[in-house]
N, C-alpha and C. Protein backbone atom coordinates (compact mmCIF):
# COMPACT_ATOMS: atom_id res chain seq x y z
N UNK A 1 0.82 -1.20 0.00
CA UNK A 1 0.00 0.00 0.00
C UNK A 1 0.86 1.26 0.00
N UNK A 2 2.23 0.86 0.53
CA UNK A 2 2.87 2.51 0.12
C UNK A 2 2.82 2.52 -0.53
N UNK A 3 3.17 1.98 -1.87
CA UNK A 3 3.53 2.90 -2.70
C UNK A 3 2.43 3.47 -3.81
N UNK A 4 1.34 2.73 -3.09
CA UNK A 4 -0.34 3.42 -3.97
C UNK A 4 -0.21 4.98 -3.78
N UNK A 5 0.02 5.34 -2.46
CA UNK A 5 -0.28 7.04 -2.37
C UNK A 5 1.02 8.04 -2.74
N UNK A 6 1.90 6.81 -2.94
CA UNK A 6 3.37 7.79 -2.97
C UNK A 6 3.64 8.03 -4.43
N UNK A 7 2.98 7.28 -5.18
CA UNK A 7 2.61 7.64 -6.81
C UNK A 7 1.40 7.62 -6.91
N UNK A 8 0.31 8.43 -6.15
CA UNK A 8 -0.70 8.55 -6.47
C UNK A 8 -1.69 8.14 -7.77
N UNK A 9 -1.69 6.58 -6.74
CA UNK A 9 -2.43 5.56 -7.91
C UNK A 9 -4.01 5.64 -7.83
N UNK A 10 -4.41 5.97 -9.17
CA UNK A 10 -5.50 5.87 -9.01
C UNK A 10 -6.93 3.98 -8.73
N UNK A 11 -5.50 3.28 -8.08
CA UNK A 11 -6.04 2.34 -7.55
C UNK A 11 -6.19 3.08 -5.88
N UNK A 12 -5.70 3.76 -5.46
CA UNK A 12 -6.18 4.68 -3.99
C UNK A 12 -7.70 4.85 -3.85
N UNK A 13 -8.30 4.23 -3.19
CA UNK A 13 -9.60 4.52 -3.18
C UNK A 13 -10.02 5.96 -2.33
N UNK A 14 -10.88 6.42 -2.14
CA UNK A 14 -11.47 7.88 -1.97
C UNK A 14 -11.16 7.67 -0.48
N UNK A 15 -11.67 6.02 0.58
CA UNK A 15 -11.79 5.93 1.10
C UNK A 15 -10.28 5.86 1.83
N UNK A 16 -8.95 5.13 1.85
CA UNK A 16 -7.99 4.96 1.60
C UNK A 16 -7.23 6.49 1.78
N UNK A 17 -7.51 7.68 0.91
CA UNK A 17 -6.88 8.80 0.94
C UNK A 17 -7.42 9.57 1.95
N UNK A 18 -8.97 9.50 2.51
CA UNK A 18 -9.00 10.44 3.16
C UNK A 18 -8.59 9.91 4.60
N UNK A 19 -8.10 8.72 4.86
CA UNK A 19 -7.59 8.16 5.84
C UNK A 19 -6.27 8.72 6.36
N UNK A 20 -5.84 8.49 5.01
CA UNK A 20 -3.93 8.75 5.01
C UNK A 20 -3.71 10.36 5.42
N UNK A 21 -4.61 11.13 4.73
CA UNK A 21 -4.69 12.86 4.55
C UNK A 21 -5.39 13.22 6.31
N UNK A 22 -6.27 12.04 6.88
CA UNK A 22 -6.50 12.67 8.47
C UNK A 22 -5.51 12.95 9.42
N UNK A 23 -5.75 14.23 9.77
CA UNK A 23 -4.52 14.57 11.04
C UNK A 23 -4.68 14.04 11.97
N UNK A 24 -5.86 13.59 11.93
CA UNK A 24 -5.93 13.24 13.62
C UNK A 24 -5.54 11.67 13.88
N UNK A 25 -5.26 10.84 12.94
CA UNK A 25 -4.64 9.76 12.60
C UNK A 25 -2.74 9.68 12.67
N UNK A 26 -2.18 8.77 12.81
CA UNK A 26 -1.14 8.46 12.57
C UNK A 26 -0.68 7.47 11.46
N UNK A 27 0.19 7.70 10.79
CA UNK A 27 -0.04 6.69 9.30
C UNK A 27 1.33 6.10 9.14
N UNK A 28 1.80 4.99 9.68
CA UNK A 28 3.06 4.41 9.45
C UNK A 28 3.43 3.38 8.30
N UNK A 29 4.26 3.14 7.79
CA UNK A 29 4.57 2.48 6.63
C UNK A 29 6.10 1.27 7.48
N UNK A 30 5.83 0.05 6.74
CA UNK A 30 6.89 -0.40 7.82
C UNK A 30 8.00 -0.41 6.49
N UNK A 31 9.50 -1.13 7.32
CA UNK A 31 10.47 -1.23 6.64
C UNK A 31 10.47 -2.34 5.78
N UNK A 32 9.68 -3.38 5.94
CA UNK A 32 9.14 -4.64 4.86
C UNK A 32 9.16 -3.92 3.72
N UNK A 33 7.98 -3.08 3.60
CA UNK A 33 7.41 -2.37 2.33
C UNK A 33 8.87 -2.22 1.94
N UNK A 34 9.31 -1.31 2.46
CA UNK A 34 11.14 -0.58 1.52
C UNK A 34 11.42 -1.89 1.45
N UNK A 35 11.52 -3.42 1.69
CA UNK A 35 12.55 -4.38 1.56
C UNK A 35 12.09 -5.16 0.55
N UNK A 36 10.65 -5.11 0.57
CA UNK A 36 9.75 -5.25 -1.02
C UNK A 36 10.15 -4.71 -2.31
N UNK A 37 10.48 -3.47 -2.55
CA UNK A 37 10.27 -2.73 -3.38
C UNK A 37 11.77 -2.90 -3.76
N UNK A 38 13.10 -2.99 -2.78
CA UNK A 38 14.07 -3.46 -3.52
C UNK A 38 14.45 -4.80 -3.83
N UNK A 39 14.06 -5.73 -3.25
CA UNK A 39 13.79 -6.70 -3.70
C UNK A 39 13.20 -6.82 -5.40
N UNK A 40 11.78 -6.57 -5.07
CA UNK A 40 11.70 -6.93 -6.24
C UNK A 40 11.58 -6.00 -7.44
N UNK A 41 12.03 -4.49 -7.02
CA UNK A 41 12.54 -3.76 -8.27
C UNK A 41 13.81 -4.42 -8.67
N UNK A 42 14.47 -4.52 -7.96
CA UNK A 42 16.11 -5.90 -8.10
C UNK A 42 15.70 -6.72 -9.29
N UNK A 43 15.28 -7.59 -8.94
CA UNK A 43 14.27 -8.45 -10.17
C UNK A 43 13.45 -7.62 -10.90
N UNK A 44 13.26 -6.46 -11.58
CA UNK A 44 12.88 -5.63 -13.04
C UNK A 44 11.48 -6.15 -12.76
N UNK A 45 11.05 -5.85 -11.59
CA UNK A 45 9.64 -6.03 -11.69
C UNK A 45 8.78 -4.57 -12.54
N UNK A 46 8.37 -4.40 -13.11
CA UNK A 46 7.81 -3.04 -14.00
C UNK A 46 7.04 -2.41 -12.75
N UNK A 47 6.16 -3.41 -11.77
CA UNK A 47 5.24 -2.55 -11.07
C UNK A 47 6.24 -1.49 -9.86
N UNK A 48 7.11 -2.08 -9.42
CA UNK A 48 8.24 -1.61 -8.27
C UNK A 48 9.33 -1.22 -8.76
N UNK A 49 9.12 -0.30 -10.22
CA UNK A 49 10.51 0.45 -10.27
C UNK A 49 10.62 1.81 -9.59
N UNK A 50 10.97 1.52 -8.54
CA UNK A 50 11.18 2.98 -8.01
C UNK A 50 12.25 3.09 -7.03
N UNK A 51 12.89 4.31 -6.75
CA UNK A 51 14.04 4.29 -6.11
C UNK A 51 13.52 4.61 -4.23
N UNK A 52 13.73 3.39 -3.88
CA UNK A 52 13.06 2.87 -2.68
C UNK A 52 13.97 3.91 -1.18
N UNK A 53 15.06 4.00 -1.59
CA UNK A 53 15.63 5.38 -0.46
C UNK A 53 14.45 6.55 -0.74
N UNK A 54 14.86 7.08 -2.33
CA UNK A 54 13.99 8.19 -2.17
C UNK A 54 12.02 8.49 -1.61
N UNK A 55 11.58 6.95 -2.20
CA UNK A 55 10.30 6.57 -1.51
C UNK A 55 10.25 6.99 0.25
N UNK A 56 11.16 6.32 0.64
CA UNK A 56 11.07 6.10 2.30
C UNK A 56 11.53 8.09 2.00
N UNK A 57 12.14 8.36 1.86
CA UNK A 57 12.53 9.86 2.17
C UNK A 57 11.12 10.35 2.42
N UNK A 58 10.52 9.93 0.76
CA UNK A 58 9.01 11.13 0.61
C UNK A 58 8.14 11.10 1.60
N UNK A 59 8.06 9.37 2.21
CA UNK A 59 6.55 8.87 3.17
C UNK A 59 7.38 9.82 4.34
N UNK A 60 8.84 9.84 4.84
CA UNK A 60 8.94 10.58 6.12
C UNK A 60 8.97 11.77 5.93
N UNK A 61 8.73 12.60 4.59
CA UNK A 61 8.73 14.01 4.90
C UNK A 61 7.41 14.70 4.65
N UNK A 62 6.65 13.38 4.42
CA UNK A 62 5.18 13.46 4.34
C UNK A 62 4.56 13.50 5.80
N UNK A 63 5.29 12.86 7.18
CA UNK A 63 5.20 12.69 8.12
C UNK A 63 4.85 11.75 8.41
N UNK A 64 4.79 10.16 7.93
CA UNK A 64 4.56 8.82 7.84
C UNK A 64 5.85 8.26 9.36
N UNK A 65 5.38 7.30 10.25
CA UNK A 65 6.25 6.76 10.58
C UNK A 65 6.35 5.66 9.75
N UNK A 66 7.95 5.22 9.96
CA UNK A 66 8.74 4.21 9.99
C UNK A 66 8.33 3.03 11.21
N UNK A 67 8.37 1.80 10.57
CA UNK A 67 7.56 1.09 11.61
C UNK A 67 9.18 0.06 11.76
N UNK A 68 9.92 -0.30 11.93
CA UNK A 68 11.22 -1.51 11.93
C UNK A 68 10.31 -2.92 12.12
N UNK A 69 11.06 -4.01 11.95
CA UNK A 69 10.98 -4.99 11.82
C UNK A 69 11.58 -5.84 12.87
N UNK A 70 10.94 -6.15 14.08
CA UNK A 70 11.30 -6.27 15.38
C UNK A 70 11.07 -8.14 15.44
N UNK A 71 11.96 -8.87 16.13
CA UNK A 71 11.79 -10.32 16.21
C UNK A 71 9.91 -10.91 16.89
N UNK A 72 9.10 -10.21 17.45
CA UNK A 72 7.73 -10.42 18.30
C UNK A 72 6.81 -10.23 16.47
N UNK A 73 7.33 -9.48 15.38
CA UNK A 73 6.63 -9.31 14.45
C UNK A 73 7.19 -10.78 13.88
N UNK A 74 8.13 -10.89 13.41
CA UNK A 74 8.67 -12.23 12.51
C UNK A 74 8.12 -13.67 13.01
N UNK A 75 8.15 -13.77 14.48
CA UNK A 75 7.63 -14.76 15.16
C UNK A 75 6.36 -14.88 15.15
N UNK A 76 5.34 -13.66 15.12
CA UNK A 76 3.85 -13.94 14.71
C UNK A 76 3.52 -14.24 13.25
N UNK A 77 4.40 -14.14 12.50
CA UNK A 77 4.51 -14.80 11.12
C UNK A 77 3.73 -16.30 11.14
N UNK A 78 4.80 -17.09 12.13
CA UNK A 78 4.55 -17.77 12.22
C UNK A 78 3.43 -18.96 12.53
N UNK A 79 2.31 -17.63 13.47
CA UNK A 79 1.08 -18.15 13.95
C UNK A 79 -0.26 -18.06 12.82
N UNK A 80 0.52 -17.19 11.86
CA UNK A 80 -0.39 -17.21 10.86
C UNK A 80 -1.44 -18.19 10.28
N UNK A 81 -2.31 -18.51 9.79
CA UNK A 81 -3.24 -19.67 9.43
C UNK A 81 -2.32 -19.77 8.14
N UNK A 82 -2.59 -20.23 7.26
CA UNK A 82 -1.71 -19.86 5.68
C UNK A 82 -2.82 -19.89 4.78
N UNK A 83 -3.81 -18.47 4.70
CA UNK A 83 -4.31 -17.88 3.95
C UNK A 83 -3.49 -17.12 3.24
N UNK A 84 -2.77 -16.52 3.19
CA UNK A 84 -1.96 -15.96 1.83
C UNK A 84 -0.32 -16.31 2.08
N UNK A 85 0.12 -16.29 0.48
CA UNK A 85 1.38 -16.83 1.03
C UNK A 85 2.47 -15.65 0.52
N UNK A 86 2.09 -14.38 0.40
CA UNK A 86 3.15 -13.57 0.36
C UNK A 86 4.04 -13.27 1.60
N UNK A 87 5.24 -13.38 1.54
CA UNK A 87 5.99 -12.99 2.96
C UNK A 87 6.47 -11.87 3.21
N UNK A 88 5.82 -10.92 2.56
CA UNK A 88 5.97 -9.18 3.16
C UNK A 88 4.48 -9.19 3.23
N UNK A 89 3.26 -9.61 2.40
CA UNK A 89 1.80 -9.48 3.30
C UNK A 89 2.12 -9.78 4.74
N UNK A 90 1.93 -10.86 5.08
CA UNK A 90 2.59 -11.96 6.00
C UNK A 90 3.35 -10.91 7.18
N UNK A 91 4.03 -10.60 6.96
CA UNK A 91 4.82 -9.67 8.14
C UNK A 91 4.40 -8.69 8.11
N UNK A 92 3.59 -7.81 7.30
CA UNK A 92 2.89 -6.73 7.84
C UNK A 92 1.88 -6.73 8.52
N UNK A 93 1.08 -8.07 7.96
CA UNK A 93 -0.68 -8.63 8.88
C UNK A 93 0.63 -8.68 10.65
N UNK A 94 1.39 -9.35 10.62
CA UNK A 94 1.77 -9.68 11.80
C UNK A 94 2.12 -8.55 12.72
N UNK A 95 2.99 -7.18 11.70
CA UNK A 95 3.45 -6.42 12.82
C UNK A 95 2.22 -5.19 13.62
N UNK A 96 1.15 -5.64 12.23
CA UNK A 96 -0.22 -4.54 12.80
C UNK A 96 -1.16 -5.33 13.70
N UNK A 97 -1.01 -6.36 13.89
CA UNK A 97 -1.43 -7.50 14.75
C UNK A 97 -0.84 -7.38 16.19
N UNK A 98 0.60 -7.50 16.36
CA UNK A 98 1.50 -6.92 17.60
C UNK A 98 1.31 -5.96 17.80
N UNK A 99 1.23 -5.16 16.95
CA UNK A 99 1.17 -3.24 17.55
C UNK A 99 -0.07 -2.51 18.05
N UNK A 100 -1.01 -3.21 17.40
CA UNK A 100 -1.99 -2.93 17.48
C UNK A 100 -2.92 -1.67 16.33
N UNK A 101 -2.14 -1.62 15.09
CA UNK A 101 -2.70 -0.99 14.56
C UNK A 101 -3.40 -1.70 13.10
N UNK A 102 -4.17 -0.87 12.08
CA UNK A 102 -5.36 -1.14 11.74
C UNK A 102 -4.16 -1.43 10.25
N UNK A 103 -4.16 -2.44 9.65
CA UNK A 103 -3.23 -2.85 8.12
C UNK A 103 -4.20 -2.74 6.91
N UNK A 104 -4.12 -0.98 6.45
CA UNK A 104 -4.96 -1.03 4.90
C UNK A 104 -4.61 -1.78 3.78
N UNK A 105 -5.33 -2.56 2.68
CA UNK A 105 -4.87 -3.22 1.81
C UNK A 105 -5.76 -2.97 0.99
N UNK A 106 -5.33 -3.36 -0.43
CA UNK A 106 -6.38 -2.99 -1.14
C UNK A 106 -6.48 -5.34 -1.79
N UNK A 107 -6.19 -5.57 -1.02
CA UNK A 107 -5.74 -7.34 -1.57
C UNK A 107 -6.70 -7.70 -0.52
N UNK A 108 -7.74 -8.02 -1.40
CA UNK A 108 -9.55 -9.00 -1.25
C UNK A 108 -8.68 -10.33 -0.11
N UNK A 109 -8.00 -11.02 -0.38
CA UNK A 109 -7.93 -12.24 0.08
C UNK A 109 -7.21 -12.13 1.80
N UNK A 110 -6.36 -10.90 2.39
CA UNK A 110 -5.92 -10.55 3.27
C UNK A 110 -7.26 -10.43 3.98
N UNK A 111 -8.48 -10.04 3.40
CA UNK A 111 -9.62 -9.70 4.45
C UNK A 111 -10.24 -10.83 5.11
N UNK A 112 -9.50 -11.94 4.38
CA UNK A 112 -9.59 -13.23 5.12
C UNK A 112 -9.06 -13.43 6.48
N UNK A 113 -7.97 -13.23 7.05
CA UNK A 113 -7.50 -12.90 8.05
C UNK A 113 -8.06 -12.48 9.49
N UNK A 114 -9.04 -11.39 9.32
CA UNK A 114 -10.33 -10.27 10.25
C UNK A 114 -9.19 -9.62 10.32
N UNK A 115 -9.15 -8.95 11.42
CA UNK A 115 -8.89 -8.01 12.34
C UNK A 115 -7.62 -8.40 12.40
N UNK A 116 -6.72 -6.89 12.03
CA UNK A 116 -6.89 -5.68 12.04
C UNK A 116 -7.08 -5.00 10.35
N UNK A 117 -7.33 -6.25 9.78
CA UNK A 117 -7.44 -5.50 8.10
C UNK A 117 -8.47 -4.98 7.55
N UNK A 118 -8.41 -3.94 7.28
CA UNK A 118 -9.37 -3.05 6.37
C UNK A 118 -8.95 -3.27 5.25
N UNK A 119 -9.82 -3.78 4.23
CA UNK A 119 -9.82 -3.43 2.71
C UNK A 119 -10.38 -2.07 2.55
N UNK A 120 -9.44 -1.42 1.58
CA UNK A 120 -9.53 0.11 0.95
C UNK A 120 -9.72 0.11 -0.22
């Protein structure tokens, strides 16, 4: 989902932006996402060509936290059911699961999961 609003994709739903744009919200992006995007821009993926330093620059000067990738997130990986088998979905359902915050997606099959995922 970063990088829907950070190239303002018009896959961003109405609902989705006016989330991200509330002040009275906090909107963190974890370090998975950046480990995604070089990853598989690495591999010439067309959808993730983007220069993933300057990404993380934009979300923090947008005022986005940085979320790290802490061993209590990797280990709830593990408790997962195995409804999806991406392993950056996968560690993000887990670290908004530990933290306690709400994981937007715009991926139908994550809403399998419940709580804490919102489809956007």
């Amino acid at each position: 989902m970063l990088l829907w609003p950070a190239l303002d994709s018009p896959s961003l739903s109405p609902e989705a932006r006016g989330i991200i744009a509330d002040p009275a919200g906090d909107v963190l992006f974890s370090v998975a996402s950046i480990l995604e995007i070089v990853i598989k821009s690495g591999l010439g993926r067309q959808d993730f060509l983007v220069d993933a330093a300057r990404l993380r620059q934009r979300a923090v000067n947008a005022g986005f936290g940085e979320l790290p990738i802490r061993a209590p997130h990797v280990l709830a990986v593990g408790e997962l059911p195995s409804i999806h088998s991406d392993p950056f979905d996968r560690i993000l359902l887990a670290q908004a699961r530990i933290e306690g915050f709400t994981f937007l997606t715009g991926d139908e099959k994550l809403v399998q999961y419940g709580s804490p995922v919102h489809r956007v």
